[in-house]
Protein backbone atom coordinates (compact mmCIF):
# COMPACT_ATOMS: atom_id res chain seq x y z
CA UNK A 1 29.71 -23.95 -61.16
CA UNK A 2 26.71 -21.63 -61.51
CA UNK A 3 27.56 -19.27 -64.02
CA UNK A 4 25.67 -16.95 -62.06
CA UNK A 5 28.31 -17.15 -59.31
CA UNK A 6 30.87 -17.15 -61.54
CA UNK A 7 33.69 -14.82 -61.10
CA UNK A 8 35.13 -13.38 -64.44
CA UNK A 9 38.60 -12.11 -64.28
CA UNK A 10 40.53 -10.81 -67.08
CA UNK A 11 44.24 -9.88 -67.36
CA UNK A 12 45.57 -7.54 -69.78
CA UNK A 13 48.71 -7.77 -71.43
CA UNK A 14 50.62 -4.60 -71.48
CA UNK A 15 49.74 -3.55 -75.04
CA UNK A 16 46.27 -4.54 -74.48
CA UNK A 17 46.46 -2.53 -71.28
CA UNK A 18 47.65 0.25 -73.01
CA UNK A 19 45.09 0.38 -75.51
CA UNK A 20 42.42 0.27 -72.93
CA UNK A 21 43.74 2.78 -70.78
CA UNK A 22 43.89 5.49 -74.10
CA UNK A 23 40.97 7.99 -74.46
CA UNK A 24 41.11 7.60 -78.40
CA UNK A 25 37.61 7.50 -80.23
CA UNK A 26 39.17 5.02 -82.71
CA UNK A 27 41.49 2.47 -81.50
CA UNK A 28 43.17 -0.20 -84.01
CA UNK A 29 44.37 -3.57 -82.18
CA UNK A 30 46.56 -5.52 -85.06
CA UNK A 31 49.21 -8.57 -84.85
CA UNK A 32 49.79 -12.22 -85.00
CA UNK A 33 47.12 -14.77 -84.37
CA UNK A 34 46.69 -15.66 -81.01
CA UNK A 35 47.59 -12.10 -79.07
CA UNK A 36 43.93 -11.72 -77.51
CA UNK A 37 42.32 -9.24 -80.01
CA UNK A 38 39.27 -10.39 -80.31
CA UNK A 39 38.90 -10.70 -76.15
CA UNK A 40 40.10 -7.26 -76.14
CA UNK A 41 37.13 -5.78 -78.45
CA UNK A 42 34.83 -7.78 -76.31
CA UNK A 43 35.74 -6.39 -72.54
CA UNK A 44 35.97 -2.83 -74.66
CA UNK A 45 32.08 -3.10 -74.54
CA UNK A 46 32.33 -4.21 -70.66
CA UNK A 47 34.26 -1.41 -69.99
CA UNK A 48 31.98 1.18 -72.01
CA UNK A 49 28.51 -0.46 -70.31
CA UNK A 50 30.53 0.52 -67.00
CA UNK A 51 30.96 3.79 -67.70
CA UNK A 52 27.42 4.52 -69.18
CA UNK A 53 26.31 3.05 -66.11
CA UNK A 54 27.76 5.04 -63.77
CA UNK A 55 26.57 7.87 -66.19
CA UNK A 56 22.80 6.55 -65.87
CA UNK A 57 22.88 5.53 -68.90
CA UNK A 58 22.53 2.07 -70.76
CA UNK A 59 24.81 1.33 -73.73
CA UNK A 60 23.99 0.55 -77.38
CA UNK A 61 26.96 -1.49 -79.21
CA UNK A 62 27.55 -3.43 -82.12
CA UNK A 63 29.60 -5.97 -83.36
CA UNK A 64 30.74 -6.28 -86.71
CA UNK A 65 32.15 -9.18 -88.77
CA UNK A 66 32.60 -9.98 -92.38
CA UNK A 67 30.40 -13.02 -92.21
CA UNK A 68 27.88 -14.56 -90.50
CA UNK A 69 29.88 -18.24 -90.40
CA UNK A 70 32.79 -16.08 -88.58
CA UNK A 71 30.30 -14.19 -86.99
CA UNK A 72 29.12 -17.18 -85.11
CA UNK A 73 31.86 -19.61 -85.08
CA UNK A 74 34.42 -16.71 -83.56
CA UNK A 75 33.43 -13.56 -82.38
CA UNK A 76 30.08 -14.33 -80.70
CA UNK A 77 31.41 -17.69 -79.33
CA UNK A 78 34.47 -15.37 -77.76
CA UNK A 79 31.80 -12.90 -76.07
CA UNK A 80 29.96 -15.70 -75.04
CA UNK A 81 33.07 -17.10 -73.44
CA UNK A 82 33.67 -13.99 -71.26
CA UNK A 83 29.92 -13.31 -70.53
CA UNK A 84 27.93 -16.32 -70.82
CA UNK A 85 23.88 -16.50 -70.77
CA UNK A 86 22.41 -16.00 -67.08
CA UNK A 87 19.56 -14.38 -65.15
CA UNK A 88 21.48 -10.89 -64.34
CA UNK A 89 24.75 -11.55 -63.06
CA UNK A 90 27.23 -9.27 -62.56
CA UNK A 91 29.38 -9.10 -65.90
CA UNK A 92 27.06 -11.38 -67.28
CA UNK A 93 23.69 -11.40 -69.67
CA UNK A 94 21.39 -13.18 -72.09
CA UNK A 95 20.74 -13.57 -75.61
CA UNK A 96 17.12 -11.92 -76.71
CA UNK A 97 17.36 -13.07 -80.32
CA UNK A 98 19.05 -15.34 -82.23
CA UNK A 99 19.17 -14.67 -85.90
CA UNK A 100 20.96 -11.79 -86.07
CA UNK A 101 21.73 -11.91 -82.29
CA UNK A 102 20.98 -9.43 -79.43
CA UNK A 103 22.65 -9.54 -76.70
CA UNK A 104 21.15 -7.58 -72.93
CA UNK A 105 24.64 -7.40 -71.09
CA UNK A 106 24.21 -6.45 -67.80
CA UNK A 107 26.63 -4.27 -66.24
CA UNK A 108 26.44 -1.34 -62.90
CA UNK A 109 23.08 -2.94 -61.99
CA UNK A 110 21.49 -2.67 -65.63
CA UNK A 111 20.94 -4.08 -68.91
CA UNK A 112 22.74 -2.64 -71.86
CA UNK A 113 22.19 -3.48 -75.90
CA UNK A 114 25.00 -5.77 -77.65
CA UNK A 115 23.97 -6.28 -81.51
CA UNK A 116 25.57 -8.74 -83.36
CA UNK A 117 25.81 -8.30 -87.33
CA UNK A 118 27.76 -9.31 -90.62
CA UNK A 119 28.97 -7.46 -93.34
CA UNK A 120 31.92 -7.05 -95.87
CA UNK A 121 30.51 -3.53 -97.72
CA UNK A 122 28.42 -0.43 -97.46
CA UNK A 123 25.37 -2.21 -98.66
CA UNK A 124 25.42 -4.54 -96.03
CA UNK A 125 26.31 -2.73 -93.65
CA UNK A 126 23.54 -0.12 -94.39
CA UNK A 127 21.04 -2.60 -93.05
CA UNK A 128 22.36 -2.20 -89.62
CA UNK A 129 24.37 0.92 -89.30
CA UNK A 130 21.19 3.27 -89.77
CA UNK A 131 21.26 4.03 -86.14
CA UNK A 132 23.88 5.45 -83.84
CA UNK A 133 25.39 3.60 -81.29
CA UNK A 134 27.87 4.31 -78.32
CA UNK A 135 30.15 1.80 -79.44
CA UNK A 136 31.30 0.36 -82.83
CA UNK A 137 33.44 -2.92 -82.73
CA UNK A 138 34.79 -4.01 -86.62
CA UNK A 139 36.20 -7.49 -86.29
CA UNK A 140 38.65 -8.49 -88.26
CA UNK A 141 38.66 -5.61 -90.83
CA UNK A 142 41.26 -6.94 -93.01
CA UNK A 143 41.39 -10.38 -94.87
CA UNK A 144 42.87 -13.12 -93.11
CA UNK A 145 44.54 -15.21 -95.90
CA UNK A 146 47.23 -15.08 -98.17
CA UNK A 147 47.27 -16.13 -101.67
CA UNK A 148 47.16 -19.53 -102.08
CA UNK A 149 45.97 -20.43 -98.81
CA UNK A 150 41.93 -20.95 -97.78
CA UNK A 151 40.03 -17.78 -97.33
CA UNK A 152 39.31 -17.45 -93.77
CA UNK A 153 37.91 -13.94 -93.47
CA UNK A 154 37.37 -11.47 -96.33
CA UNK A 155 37.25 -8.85 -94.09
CA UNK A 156 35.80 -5.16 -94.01
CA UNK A 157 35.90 -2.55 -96.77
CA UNK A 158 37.04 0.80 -96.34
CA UNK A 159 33.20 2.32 -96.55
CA UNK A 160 31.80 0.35 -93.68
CA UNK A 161 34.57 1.83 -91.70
CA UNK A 162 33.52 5.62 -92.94
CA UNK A 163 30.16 4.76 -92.36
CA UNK A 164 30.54 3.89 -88.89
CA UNK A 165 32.52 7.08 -88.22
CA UNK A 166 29.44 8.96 -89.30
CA UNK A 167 27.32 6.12 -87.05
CA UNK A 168 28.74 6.74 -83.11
CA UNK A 169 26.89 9.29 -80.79
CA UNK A 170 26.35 12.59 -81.59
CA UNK A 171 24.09 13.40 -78.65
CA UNK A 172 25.83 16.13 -76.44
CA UNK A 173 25.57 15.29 -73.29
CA UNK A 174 25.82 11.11 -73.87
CA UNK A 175 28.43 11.44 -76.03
CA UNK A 176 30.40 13.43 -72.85
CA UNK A 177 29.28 10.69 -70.41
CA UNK A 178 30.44 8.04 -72.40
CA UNK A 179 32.77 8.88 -74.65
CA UNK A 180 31.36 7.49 -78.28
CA UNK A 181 34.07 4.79 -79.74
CA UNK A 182 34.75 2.40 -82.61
CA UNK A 183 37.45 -0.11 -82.05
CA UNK A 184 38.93 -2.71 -85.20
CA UNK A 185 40.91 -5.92 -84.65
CA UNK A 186 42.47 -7.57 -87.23
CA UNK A 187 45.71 -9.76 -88.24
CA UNK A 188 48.55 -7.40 -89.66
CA UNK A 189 46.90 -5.85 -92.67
CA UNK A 190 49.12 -5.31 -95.80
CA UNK A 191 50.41 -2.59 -96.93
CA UNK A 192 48.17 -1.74 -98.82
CA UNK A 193 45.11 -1.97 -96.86
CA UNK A 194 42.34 0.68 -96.24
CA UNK A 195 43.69 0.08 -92.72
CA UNK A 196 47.38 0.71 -93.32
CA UNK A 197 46.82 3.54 -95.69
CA UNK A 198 44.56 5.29 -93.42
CA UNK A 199 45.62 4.55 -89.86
CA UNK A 200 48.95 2.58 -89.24
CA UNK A 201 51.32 4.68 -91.90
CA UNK A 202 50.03 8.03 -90.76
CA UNK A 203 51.75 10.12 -88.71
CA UNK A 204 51.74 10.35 -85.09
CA UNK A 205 50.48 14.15 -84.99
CA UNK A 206 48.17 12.90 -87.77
CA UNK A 207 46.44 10.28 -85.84
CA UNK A 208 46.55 12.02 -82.22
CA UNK A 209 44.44 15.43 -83.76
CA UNK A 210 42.31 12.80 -85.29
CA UNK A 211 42.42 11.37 -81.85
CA UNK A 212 43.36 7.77 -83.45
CA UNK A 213 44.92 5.42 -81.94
CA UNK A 214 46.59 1.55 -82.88
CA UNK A 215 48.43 -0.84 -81.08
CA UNK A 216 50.55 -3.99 -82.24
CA UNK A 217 49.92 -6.89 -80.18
CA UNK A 218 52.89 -8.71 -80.02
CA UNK A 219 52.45 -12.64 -79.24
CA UNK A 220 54.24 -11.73 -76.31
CA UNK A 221 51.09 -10.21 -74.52
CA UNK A 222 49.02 -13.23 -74.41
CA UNK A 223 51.77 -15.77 -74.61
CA UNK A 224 50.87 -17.17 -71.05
CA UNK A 225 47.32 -18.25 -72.08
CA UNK A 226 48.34 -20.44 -74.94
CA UNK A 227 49.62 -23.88 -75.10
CA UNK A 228 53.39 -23.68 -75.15
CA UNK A 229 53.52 -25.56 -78.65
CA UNK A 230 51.15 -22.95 -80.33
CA UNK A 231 53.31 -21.10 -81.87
CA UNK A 232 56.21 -23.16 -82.73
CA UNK A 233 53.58 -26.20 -84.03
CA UNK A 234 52.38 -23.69 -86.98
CA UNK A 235 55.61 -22.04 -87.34
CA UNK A 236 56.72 -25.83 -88.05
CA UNK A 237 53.44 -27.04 -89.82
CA UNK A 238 54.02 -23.74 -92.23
CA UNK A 239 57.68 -24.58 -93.10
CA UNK A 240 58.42 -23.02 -96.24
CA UNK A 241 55.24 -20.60 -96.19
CA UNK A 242 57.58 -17.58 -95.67
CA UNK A 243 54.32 -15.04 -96.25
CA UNK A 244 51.92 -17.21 -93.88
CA UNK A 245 54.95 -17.00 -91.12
CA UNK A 246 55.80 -13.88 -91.51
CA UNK A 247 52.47 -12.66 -91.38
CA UNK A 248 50.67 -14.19 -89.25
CA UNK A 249 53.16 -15.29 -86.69
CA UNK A 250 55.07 -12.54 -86.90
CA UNK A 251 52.91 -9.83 -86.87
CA UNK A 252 54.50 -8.53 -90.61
CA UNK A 253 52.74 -6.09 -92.88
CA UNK A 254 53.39 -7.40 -95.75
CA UNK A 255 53.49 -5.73 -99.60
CA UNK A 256 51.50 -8.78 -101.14
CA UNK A 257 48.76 -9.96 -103.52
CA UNK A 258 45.65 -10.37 -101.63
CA UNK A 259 44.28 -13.27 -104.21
CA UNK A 260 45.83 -15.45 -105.88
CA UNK A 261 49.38 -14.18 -107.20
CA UNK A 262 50.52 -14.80 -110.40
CA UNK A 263 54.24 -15.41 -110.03
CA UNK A 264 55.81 -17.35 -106.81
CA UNK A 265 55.85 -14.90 -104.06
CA UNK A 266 58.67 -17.07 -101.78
CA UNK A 267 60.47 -16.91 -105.15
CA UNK A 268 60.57 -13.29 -105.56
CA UNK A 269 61.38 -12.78 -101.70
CA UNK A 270 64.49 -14.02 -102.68
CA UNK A 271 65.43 -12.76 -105.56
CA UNK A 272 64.86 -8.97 -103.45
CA UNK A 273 67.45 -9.92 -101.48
CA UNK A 274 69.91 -10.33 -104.56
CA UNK A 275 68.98 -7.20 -105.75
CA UNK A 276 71.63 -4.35 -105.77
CA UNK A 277 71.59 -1.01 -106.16
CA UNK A 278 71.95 1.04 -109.50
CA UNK A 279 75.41 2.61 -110.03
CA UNK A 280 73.49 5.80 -111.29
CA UNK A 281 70.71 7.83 -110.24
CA UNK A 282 69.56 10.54 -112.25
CA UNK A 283 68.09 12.42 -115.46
CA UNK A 284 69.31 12.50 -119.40
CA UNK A 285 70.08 15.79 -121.12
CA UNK A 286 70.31 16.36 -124.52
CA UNK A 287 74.33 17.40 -125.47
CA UNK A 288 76.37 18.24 -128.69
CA UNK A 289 79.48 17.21 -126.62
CA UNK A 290 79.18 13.75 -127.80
CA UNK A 291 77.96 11.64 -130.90
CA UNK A 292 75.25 9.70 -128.69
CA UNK A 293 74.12 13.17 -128.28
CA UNK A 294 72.97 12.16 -125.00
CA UNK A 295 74.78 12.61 -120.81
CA UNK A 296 74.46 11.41 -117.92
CA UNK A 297 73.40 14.05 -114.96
CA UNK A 298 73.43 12.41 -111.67
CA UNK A 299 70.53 13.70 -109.49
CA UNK A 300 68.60 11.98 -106.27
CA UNK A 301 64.97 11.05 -107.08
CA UNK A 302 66.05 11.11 -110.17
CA UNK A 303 64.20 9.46 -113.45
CA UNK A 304 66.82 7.10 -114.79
CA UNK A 305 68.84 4.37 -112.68
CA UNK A 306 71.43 2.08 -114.95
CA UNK A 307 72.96 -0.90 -113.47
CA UNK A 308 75.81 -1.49 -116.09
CA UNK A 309 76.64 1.83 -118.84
CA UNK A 310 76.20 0.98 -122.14
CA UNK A 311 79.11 -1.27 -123.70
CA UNK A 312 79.30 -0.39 -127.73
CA UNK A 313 79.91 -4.22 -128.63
CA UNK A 314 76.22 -4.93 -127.24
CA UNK A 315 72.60 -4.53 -129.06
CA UNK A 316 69.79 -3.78 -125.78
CA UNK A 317 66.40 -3.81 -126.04
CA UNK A 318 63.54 -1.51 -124.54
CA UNK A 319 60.32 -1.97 -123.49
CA UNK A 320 57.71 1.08 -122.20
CA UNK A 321 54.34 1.48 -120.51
CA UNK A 322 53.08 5.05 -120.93
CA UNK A 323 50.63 6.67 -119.05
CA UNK A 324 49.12 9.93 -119.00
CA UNK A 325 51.86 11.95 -116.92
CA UNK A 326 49.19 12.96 -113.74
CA UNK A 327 50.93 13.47 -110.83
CA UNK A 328 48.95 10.56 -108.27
CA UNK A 329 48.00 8.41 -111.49
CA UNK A 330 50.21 5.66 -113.33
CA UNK A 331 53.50 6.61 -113.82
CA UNK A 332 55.10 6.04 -117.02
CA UNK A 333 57.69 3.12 -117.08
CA UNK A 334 60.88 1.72 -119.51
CA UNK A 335 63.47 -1.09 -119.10
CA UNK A 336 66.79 -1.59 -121.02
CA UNK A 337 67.83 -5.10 -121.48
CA UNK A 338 71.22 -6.75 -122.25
CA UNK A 339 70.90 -8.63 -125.38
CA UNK A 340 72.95 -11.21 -124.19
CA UNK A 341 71.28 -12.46 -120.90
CA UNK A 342 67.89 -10.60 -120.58
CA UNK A 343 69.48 -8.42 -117.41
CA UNK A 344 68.09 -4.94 -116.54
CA UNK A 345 71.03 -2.60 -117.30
CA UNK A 346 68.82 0.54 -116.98
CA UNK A 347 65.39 1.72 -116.01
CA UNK A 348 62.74 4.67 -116.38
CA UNK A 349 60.62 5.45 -113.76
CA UNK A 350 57.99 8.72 -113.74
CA UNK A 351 55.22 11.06 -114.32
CA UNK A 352 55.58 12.61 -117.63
CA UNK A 353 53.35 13.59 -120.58
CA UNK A 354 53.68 11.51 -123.59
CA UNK A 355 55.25 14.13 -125.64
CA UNK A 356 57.92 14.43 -123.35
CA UNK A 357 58.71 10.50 -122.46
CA UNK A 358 58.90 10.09 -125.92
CA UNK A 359 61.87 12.57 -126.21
CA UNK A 360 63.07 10.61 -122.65
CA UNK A 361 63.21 7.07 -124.55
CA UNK A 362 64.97 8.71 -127.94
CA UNK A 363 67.47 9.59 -125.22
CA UNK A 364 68.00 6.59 -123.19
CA UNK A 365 67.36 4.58 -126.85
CA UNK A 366 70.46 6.48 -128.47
CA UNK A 367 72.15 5.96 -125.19
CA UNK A 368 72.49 2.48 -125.52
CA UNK A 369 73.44 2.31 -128.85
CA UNK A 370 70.25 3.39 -130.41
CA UNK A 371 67.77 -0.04 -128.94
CA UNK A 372 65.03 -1.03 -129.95
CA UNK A 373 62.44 0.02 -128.21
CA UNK A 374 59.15 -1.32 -127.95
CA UNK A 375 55.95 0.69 -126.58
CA UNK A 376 52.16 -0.31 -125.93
CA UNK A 377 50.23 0.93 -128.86
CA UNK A 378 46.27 0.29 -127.13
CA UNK A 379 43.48 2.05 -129.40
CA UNK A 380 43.29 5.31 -127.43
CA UNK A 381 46.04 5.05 -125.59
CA UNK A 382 48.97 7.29 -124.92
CA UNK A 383 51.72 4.79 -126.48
CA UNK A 384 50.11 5.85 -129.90
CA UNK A 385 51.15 9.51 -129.26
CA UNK A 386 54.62 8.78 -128.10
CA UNK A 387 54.89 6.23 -131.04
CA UNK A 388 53.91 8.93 -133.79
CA UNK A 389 56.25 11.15 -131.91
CA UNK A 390 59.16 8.78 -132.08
CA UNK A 391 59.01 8.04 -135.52
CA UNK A 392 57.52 11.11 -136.87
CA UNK A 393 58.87 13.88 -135.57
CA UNK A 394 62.10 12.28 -133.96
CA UNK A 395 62.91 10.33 -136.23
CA UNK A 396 63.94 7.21 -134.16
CA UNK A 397 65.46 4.82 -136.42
CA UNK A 398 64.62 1.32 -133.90
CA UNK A 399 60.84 0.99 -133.39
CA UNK A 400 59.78 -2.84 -132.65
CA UNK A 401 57.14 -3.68 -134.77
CA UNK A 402 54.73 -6.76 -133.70
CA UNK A 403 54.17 -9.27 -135.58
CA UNK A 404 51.15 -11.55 -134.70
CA UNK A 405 52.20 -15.10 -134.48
CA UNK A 406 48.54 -16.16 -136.03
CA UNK A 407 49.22 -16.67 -139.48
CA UNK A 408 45.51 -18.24 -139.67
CA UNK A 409 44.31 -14.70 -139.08
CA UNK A 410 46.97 -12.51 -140.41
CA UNK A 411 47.19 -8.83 -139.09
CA UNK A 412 48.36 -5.75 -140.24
CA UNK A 413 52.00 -5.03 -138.72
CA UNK A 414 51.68 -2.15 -136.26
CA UNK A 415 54.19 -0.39 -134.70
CA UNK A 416 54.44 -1.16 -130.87
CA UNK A 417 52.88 -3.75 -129.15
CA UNK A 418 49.05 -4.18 -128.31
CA UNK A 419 48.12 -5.78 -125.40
CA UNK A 420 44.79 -7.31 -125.47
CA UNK A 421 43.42 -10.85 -124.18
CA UNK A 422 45.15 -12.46 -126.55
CA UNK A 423 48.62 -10.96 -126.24
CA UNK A 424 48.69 -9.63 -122.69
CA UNK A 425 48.97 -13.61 -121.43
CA UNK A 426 51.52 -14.31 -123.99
CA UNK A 427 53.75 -11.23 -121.97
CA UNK A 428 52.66 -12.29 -118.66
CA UNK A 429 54.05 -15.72 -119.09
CA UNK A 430 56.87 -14.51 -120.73
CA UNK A 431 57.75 -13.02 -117.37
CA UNK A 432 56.97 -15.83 -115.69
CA UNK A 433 59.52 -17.80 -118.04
CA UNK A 434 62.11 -15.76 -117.59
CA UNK A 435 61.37 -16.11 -113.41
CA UNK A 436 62.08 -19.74 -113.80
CA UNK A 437 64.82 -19.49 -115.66
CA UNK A 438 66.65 -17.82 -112.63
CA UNK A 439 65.84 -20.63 -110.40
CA UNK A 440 64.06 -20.92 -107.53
CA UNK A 441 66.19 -19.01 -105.29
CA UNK A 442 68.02 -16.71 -107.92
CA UNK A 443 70.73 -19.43 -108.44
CA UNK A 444 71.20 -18.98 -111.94
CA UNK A 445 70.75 -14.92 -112.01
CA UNK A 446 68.47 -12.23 -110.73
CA UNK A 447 66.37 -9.06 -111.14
CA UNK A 448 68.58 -5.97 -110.37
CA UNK A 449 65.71 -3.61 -109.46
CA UNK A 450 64.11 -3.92 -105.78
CA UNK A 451 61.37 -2.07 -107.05
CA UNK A 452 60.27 -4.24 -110.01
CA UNK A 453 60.25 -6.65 -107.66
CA UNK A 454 57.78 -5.50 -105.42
CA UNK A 455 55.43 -4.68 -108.26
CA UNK A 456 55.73 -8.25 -109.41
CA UNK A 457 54.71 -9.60 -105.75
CA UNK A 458 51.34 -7.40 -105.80
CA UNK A 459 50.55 -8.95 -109.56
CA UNK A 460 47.74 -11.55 -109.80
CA UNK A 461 44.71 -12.66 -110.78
CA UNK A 462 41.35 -10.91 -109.85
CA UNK A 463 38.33 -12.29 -109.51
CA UNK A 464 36.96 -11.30 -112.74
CA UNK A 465 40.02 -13.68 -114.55
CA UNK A 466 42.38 -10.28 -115.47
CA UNK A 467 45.96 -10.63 -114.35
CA UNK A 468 46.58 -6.91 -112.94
CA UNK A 469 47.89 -4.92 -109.75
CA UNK A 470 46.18 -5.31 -106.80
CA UNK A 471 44.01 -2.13 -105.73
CA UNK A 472 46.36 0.66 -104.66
CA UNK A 473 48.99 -0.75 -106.65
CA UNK A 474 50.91 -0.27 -109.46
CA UNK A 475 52.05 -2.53 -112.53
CA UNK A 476 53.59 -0.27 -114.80
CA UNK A 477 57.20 -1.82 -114.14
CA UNK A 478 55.46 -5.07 -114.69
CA UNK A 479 54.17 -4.10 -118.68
CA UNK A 480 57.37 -1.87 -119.13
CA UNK A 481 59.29 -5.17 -118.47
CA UNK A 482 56.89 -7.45 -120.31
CA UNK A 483 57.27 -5.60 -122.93
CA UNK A 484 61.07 -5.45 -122.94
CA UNK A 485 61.08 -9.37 -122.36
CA UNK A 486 58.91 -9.26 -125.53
CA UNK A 487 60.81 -7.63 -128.16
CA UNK A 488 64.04 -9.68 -126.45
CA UNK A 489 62.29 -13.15 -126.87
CA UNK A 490 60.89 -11.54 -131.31
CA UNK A 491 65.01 -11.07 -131.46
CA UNK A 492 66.16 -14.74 -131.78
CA UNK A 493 67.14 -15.07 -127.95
CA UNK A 494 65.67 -19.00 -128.01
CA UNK A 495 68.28 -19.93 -126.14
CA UNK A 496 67.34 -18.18 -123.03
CA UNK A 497 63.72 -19.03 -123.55
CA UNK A 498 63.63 -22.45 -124.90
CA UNK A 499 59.70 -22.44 -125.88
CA UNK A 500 60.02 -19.43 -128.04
CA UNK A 501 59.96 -21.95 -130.66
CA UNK A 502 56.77 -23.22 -129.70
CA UNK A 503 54.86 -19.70 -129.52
């Protein structure tokens, strides 16, 4: 058939429907693969060339995506699809360059400008986004892969999306007419995405005086196009890939490592589920009533959890990450371990000034029967203060002292625990040992806090080879407990970790 006699027709699903319908200057489309996203970004420029034709006006829009491979293998070839090449059909258009492409859509009897561009940052996108435009379409802003799996899309950084903010009309009297708008598509971001951070988790009265908008598109809404295998065929090809299901076929936002994750993700999945609440929630205050010197105030939001109360026939160990005490920085983390298994029987979790954690750990230290306690002693870093503090001025009697295993190089003894590129993979695994030794599923034991947990899933490897938190998240639980697993594994605990030995 002639494509100019072609007769395009296009059926919304009711989410999609919904998001056309809305009057929001920035509208969000998100889900599972498959839900029509992409075709819904691309008839959002149809609709807007309507519109500024019936104004008198003719439209200038851009689309965005990450790459130029996507670019052309995806998002152009789905335009293309919807309003292919002709001589000035209705609906219809023609390409007027090819390298980066133009596109003259023609729409309410004229021609209206379509760019086509790639870029993952501000840099790039400052090639293109110099201009203002009556419509900005970001294609799949946030990366569509999971650790361990091919990179498919990078996605869009948080400053192209500012930028283009700052990029649609301004123009009074245009900007009435036709109603200036940047839309985004992507696959369910995680949760801790630009996207999610800024749009998704805000509140509705946020988002409506921002007039924002976003819309989950279920696989419901565009189930009637696709084969009916789709969907079960990957579900069935993915068997085992809990994060690639839940994600991407479920529409999931999920708290993970966007990279490649240092410790088994599917693993620690499980092991949240075996996790169990702490029988005690609250803060530590200093007492003459007993000989610990030390009780137990229950309070919500409180400081300290503890799993299991200290038993006076056991020796615990515990390790601390210190950090400044800011309120929105790092918080200040500790773990107490049972000597005999490695379990968490108590945690501290906060913002606090050195000075002051320092008094917290002589308290939860004499608590359980006076642990050892072992704390990060980096050059310039805050672990020296609350170290000098500890032994100095309070006089802690337990402080672990590291003792490099190089006897090649020998070291000065130092109290605390440095963690530097030699030592910091030495903890890392050691928390990775200790993983294993649960088993796969948390068969032979498990982690108690939920929230240790979670850190652990967002810890992996950057591009630059440092094993860290992803951006926007935290790993002081993660050192706290490396640290802890430490000074455990230096107190003749080879049992539980068999290659000790070997270290």
């Amino acid at each position: 058939m002639d494509p100019a006699k072609k007769r395009i027709e296009y059926w919304a699903g009711p989410v999609a429907k919904a998001a056309h319908e809305s009057h929001a200057g920035v509208k969000m489309a998100w889900g599972p693969l498959g839900t029509a996203k992409t075709t819904w970004l691309c008839w959002r420029i149809f609709f807007k060339a309507r519109r500024a034709a019936a104004a008198g006006y003719s439209l200038r829009a851009i689309l965005v995506r990450d790459s130029y491979r996507n670019l052309a293998d995806s998002t152009l070839q789905t335009f293309l699809k919807w309003f292919p090449e002709s001589n000035g059909a209705p609906g219809l258009g023609r390409k007027v360059q090819s390298m980066p492409v133009d596109f003259k859509l023609f729409v309410g009897g004229r021609f209206h400008d379509v760019l086509f561009r790639h870029g993952q940052t501000e840099q790039d996108a400052s090639m293109f986004l110099s201009t203002e435009y009556d419509f900005i379409g970001l294609e799949e802003i946030a990366p569509a892969y999971l650790p361990g799996e091919q990179k498919v899309s990078p996605g869009i950084s948080e400053g192209v999306f500012d930028m283009a903010l700052g990029r649609l009309t301004r123009e009074k009297a245009r900007a009435e007419a036709i109603g200036p708008e940047l839309s985004m598509t992507c696959n369910s971001p995680p949760l801790t995405h630009w996207a999610s951070k800024r749009i998704i988790d805000k509140p509705a009265e946020y988002l409506a005086d921002l007039n924002w908008a976003h819309w989950m598109f279920p696989i419901s809404d565009n189930a009637v196009n696709l084969r009916a295998d789709y969907y079960s065929g990957l579900e069935k090809a993915w068997a085992g890939k809990r994060s690639l299901i839940a994600r991407f076929l479920k529409g999931e936002r999920l708290a993970i490592f966007i990279g490649v994750p240092r410790f088994n993700l599917d693993q620690l999945d499980d092991l949240k589920k075996l996790a169990v609440r702490p029988k005690f929630q609250g803060l530590l205050t200093s007492t003459d009533e007993n000989l610990l010197r030390v009780k137990p105030e229950e309070k919500a939001g409180g400081y300290v959890k503890m799993w299991a109360p200290p038993d006076l026939g056991k020796r615990y160990m515990i390790g601390a990450d210190v950090a400044e005490g800011v309120e929105g920085g790092d918080y200040s983390a500790a773990y107490v371990l049972d000597s005999v298994d490695g379990s968490i029987v108590a945690s501290w979790h906060g913002h606090i000034e050195p000075a002051l954690f320092s008094e917290e750990l002589t308290k939860l230290g004499n608590l359980y029967n006076r642990a050892m306690i072992g704390v990060e002693n980096n050059p310039g870093g805050h672990g020296n203060l609350v170290l000098h503090k500890l032994s100095r001025d309070l006089g802690y009697p337990h402080i672990y002292t590291h003792q490099p295993a190089d006897i090649r190089n020998p070291q000065q003894n130092r109290l605390g625990m440095r963690t530097d590129q030699r030592t910091k993979p030495m903890m890392v695994d050691g928390v990775g040992e200790y993983l294993s030794s649960l088993g796969s599923k948390g068969e032979h034991g498990s982690i108690n806090d939920e929230d240790l947990i979670s850190e652990l899933m967002t810890f992996g490897i950057m591009e630059n080879g440092k094993t860290e938190a992803q951006e926007g998240c935290y790993d002081d639980r993660v050192i706290a407990f490396a640290i802890a697993l430490l000074v455990h594994q230096r107190s003749g605990l080879q049992r539980i970790f068999p290659s000790l030995g070997n270290k």
